[in-house]
C-alpha atoms as a PDB file:
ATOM      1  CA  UNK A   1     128.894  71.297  99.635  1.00  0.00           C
ATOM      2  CA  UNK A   2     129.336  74.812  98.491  1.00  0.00           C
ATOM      3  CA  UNK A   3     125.675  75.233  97.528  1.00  0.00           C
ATOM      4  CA  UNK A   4     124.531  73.819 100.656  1.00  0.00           C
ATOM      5  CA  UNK A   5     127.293  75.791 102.781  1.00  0.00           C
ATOM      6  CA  UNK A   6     125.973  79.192 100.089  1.00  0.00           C
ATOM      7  CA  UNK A   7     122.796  78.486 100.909  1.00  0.00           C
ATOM      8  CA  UNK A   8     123.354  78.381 105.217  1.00  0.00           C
ATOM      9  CA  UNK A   9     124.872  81.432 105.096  1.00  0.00           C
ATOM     10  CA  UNK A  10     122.007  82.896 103.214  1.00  0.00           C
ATOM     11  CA  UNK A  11     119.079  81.651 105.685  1.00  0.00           C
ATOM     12  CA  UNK A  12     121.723  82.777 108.668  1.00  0.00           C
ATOM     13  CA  UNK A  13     121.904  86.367 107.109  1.00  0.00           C
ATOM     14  CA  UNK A  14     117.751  86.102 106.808  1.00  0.00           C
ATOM     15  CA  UNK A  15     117.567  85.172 110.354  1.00  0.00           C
ATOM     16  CA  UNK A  16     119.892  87.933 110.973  1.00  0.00           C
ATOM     17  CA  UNK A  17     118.480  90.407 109.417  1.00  0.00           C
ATOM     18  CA  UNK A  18     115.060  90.188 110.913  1.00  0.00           C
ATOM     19  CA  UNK A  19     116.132  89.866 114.296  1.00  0.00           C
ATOM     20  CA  UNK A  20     117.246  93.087 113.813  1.00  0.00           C
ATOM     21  CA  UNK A  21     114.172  94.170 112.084  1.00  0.00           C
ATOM     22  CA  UNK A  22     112.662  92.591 115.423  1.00  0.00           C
ATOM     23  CA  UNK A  23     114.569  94.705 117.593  1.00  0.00           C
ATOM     24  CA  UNK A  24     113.892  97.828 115.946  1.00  0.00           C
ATOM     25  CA  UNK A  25     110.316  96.995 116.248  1.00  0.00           C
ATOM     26  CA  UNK A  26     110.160  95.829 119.413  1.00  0.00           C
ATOM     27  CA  UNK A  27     112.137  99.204 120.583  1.00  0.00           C
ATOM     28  CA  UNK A  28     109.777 101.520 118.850  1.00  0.00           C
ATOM     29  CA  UNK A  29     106.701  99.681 120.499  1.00  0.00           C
ATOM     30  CA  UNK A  30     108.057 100.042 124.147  1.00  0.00           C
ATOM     31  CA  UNK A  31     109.277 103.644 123.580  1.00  0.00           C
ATOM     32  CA  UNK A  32     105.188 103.949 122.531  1.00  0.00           C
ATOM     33  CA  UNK A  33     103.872 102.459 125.116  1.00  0.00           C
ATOM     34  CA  UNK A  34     106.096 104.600 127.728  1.00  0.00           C
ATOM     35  CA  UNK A  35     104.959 107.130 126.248  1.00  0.00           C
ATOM     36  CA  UNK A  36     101.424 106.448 126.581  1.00  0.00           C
ATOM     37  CA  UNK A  37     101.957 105.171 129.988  1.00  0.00           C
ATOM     38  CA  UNK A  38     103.731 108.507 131.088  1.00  0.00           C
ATOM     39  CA  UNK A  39     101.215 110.348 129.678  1.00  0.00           C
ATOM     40  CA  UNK A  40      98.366 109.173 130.813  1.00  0.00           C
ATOM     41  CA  UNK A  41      98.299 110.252 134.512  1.00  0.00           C
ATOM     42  CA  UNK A  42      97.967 114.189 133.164  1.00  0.00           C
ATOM     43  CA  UNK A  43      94.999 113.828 131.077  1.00  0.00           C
ATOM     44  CA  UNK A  44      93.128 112.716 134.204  1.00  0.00           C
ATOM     45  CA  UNK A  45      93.576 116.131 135.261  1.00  0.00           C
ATOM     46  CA  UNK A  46      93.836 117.953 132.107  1.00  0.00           C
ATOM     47  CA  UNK A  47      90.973 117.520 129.315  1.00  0.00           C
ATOM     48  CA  UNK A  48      92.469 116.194 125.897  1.00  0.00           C
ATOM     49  CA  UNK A  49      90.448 118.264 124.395  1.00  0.00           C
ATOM     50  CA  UNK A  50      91.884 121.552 126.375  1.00  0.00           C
ATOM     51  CA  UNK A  51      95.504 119.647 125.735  1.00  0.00           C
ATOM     52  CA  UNK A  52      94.732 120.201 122.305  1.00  0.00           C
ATOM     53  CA  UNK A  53      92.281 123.093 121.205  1.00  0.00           C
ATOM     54  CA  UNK A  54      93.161 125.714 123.750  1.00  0.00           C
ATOM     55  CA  UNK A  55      96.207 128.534 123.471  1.00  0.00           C
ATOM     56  CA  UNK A  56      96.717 128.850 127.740  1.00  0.00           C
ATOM     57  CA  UNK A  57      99.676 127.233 128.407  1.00  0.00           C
ATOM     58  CA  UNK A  58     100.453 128.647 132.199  1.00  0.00           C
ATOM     59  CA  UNK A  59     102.218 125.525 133.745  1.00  0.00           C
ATOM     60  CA  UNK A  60     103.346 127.462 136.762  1.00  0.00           C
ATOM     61  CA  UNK A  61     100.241 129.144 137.899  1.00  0.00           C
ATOM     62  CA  UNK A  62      98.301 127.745 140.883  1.00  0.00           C
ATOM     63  CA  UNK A  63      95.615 126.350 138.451  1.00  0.00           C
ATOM     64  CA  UNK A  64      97.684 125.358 135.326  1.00  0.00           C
ATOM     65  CA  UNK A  65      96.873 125.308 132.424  1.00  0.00           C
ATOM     66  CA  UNK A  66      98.695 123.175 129.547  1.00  0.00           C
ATOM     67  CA  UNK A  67      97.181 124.230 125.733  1.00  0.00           C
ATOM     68  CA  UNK A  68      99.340 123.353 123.221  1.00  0.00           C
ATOM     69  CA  UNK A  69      96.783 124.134 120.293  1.00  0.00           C
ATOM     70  CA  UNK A  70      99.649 127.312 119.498  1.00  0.00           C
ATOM     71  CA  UNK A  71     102.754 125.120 119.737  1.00  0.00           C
ATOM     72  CA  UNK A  72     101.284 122.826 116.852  1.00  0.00           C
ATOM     73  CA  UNK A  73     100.119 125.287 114.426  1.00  0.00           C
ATOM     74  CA  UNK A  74     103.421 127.291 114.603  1.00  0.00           C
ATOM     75  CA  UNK A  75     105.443 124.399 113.951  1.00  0.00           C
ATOM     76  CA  UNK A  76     102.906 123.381 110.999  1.00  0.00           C
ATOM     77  CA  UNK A  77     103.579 126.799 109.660  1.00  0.00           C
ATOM     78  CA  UNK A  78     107.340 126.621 110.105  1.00  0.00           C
ATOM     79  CA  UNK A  79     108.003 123.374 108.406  1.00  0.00           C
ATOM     80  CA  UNK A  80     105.810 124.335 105.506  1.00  0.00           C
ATOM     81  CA  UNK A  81     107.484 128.110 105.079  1.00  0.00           C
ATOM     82  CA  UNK A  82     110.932 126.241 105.704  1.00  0.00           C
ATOM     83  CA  UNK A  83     110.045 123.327 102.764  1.00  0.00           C
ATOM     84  CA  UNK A  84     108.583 126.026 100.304  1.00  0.00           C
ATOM     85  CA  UNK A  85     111.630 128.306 101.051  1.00  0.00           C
ATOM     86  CA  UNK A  86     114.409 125.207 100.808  1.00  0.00           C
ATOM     87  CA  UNK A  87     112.701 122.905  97.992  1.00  0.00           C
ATOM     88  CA  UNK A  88     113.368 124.955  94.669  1.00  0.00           C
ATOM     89  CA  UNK A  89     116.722 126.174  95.701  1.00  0.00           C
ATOM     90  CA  UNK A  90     117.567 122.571  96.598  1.00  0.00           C
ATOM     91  CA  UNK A  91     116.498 120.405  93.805  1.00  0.00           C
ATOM     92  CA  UNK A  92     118.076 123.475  91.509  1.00  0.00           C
ATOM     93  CA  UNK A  93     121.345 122.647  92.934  1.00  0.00           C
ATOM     94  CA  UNK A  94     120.971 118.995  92.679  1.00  0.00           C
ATOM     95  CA  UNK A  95     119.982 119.289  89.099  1.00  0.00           C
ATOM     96  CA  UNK A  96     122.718 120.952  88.470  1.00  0.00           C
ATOM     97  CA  UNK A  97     125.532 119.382  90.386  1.00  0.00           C
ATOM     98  CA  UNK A  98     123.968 115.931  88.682  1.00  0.00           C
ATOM     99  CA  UNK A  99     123.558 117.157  85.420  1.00  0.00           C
ATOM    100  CA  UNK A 100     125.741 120.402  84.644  1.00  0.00           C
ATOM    101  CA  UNK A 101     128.322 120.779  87.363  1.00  0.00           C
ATOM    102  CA  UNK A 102     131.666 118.566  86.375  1.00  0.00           C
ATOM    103  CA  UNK A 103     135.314 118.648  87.856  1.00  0.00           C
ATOM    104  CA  UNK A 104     136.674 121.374  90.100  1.00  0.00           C
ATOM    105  CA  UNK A 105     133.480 123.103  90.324  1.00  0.00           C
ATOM    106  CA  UNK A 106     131.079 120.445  91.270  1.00  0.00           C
ATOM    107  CA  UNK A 107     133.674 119.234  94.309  1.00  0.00           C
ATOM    108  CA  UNK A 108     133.831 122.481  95.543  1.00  0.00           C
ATOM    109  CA  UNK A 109     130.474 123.069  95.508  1.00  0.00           C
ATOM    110  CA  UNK A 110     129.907 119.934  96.881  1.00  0.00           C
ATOM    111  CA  UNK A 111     132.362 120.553  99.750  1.00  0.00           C
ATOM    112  CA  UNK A 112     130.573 123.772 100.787  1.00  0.00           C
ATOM    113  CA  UNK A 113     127.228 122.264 100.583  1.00  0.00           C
ATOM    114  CA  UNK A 114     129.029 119.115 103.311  1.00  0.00           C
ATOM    115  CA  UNK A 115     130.344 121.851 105.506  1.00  0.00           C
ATOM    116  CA  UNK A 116     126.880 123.679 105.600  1.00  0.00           C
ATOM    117  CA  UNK A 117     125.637 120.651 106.646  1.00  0.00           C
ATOM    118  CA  UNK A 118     128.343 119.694 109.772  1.00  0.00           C
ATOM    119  CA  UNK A 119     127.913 123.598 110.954  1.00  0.00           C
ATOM    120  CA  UNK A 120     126.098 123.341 115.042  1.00  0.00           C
ATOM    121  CA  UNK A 121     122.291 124.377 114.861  1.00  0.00           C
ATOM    122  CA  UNK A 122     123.690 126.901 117.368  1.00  0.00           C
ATOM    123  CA  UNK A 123     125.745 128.792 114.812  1.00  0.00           C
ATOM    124  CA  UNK A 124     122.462 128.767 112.904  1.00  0.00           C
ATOM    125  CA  UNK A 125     120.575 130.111 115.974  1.00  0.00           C
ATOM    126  CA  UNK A 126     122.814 132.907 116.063  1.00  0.00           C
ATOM    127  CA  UNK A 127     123.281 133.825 112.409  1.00  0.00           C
ATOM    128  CA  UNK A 128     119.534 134.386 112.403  1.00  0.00           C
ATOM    129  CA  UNK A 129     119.832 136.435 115.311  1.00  0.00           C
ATOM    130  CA  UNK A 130     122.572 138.499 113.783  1.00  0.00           C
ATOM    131  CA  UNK A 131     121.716 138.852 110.402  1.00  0.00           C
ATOM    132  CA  UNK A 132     117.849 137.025 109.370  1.00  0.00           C
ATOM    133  CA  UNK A 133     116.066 139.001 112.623  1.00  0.00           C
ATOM    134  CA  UNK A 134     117.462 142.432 111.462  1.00  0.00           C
ATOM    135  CA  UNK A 135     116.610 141.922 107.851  1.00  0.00           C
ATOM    136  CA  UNK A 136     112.888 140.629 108.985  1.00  0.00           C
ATOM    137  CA  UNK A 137     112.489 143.764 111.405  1.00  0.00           C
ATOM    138  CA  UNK A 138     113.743 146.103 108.466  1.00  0.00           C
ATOM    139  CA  UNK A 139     111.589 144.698 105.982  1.00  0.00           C
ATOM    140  CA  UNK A 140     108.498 143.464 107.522  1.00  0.00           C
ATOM    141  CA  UNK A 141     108.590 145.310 110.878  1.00  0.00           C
ATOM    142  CA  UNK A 142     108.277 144.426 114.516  1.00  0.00           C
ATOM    143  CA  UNK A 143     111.059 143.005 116.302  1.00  0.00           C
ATOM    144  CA  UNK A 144     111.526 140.675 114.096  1.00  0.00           C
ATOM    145  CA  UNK A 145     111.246 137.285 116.225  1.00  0.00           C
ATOM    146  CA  UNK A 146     108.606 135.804 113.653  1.00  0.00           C
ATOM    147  CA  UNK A 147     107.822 132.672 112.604  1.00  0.00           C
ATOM    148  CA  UNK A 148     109.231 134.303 109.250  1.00  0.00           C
ATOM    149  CA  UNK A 149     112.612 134.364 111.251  1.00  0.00           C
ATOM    150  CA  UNK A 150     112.137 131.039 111.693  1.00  0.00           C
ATOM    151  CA  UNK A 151     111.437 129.617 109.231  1.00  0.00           C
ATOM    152  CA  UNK A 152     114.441 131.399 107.009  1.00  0.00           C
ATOM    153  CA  UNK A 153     116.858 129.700 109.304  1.00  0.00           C
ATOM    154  CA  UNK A 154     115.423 126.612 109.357  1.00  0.00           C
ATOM    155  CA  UNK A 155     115.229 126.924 105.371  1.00  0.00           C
ATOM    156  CA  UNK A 156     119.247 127.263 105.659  1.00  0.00           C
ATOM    157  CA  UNK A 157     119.762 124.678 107.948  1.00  0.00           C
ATOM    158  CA  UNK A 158     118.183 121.646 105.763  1.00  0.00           C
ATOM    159  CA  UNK A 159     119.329 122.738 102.349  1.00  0.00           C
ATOM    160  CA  UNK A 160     121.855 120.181 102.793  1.00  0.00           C
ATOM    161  CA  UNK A 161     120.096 117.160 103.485  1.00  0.00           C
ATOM    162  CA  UNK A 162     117.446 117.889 100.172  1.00  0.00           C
ATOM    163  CA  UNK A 163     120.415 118.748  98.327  1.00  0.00           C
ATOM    164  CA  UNK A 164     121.767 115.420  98.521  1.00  0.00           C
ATOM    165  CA  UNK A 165     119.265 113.363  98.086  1.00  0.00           C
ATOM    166  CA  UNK A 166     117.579 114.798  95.752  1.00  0.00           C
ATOM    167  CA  UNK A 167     121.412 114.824  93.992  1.00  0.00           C
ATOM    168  CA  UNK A 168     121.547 111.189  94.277  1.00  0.00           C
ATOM    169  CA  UNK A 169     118.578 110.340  93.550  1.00  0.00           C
ATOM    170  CA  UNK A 170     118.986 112.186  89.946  1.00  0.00           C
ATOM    171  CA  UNK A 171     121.847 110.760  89.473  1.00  0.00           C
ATOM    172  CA  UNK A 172     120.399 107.233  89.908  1.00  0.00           C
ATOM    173  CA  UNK A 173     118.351 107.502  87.327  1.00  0.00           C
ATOM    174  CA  UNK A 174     119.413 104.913  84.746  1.00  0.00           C
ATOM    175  CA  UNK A 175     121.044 106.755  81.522  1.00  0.00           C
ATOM    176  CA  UNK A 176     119.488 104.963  79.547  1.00  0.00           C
ATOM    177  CA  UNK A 177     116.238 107.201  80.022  1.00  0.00           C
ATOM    178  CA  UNK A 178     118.191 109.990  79.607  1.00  0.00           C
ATOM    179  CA  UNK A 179     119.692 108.724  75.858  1.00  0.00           C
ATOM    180  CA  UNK A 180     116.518 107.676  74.504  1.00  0.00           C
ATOM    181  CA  UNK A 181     115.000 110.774  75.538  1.00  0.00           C
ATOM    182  CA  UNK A 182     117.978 113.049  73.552  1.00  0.00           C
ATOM    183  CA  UNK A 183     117.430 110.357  70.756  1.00  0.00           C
ATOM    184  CA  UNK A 184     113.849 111.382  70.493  1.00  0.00           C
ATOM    185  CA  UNK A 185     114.957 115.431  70.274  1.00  0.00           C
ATOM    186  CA  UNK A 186     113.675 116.574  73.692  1.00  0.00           C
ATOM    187  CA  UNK A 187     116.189 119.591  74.959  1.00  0.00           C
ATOM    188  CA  UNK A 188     118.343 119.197  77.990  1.00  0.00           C
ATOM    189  CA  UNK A 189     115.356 121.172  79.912  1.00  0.00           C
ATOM    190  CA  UNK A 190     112.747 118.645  78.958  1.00  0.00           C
ATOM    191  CA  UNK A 191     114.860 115.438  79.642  1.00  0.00           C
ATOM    192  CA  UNK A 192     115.563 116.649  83.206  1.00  0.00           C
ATOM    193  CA  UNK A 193     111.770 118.004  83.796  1.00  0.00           C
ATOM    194  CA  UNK A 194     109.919 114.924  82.214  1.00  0.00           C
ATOM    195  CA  UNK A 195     112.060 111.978  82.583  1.00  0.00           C
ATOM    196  CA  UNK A 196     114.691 112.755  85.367  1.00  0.00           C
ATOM    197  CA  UNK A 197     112.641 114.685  88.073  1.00  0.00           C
ATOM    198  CA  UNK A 198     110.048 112.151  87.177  1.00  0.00           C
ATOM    199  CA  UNK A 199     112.172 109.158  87.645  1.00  0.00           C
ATOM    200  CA  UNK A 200     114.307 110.941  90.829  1.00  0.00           C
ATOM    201  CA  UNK A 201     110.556 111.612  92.324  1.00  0.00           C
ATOM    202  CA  UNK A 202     110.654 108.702  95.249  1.00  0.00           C
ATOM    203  CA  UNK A 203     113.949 110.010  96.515  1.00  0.00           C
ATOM    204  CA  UNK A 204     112.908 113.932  96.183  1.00  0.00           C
ATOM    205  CA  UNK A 205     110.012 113.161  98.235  1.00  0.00           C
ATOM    206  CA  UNK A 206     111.646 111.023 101.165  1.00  0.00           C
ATOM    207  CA  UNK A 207     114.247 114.034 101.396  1.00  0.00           C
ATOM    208  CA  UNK A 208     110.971 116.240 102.107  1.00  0.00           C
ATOM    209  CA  UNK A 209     109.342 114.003 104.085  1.00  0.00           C
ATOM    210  CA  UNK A 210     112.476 113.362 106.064  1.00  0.00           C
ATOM    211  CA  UNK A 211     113.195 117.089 106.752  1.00  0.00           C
ATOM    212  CA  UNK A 212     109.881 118.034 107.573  1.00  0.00           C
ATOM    213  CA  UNK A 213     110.603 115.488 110.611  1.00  0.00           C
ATOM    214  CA  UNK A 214     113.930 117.514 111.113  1.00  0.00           C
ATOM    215  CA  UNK A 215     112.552 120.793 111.471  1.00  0.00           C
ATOM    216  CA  UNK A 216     110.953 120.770 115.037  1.00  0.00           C
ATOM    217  CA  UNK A 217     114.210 118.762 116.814  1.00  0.00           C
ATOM    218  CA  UNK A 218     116.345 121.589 114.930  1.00  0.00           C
ATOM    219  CA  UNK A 219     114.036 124.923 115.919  1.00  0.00           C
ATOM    220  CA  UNK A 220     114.030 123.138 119.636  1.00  0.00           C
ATOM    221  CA  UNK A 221     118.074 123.584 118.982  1.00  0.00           C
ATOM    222  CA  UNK A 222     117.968 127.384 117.715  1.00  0.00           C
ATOM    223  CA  UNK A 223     115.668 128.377 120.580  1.00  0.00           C
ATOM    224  CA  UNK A 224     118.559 126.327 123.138  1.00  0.00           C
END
């Protein structure tokens, strides 16, 4: 009886689990094909090509015009300025919070980095507009509203998400990778470069591919 009644509650959590896998499906499909459905009614006045390619995007004129050709390259360069600004500071501080950080140090550190995360993406909006915009317009020139600007803020804003991944991730690694790589006289340097980062790479690369997601929703939130 108490395999049979084990094994029940093992095909009921199956069952379970992809009905909810079912759902989620399901959901994303109809959410697609509203989409679709929503959308298609404006490219039978607007060319997709002209949606795509073109730069005019004059909504409120008495022939509009809807190009979105700059809205897609600027966010393309934003997310990749905001990843190659973010990335090494952020796997830096997860190697070391993983590795060298113990104690006092590490929670503290590990506190700030939580409270960075929980701070509004308006606070963010206006610390760049206080402090990043200046510093842009000083150094670079202009008046500093750049994709530059931009991207700095948006490098802030998902430090905190890479950094803990990427921190768990390390720290998942099993130790015993780490030990037999000591045992065979590699340096703390080349453990963490050739077996850790290695190892940790899955997890490092969902963080980026996660935040690159992240970036347009939180520059739509800094513009608010």
């Amino acid at each position: 009886m108490g395999y049979r009644s084990r094994l029940h509650r093992e095909q009921t959590g199956r069952c379970l689990l992809l009905a909810c896998s079912a759902v989620c499906f399901c959901t994303v499909v109809l959410i697609t094909i509203f989409i679709f459905a929503q959308g298609i009614p404006v490219f039978k006045k607007v060319p997709l090509g002209a949606f795509l390619f073109s730069t005019n995007w004059s909504p409120s004129d008495a022939e509009p015009h809807y190009g979105v050709f700059s809205f897609i390259v600027a966010s393309i360069v934003v997310t990749t300025l905001s990843l190659l600004f973010a990335t090494p500071i952020a796997i830096s501080t997860a190697i070391y919070l993983a590795v060298f950080a113990k104690g006092r140090k590490a929670a503290i550190i590990r506190q700030s980095i939580e409270l960075l995360a929980g701070i509004p993406s308006i606070i963010f909006g206006l610390f760049g507009i206080a402090v990043i915009v200046p510093f842009v317009r000083t150094a670079f020139g202009g008046n500093g509203y750049s994709l530059l600007s931009a991207s700095l803020v948006l490098a802030i804003m998902i430090l905190p998400t890479i950094i803990n991944i990427s921190e768990v991730s390390l720290c998942a690694v099993p130790a015993e990778l780490k030990e037999a790589s000591i045992a065979l006289g590699a340096t703390d340097w080349q453990t963490i470069t050739r077996v850790m980062l290695p190892a940790a790479r899955g997890g490092i690369t969902a963080s980026l591919v996660m935040v690159s997601r992240m970036v347009e929703n939180r520059l739509r939130s800094v513009c608010r």
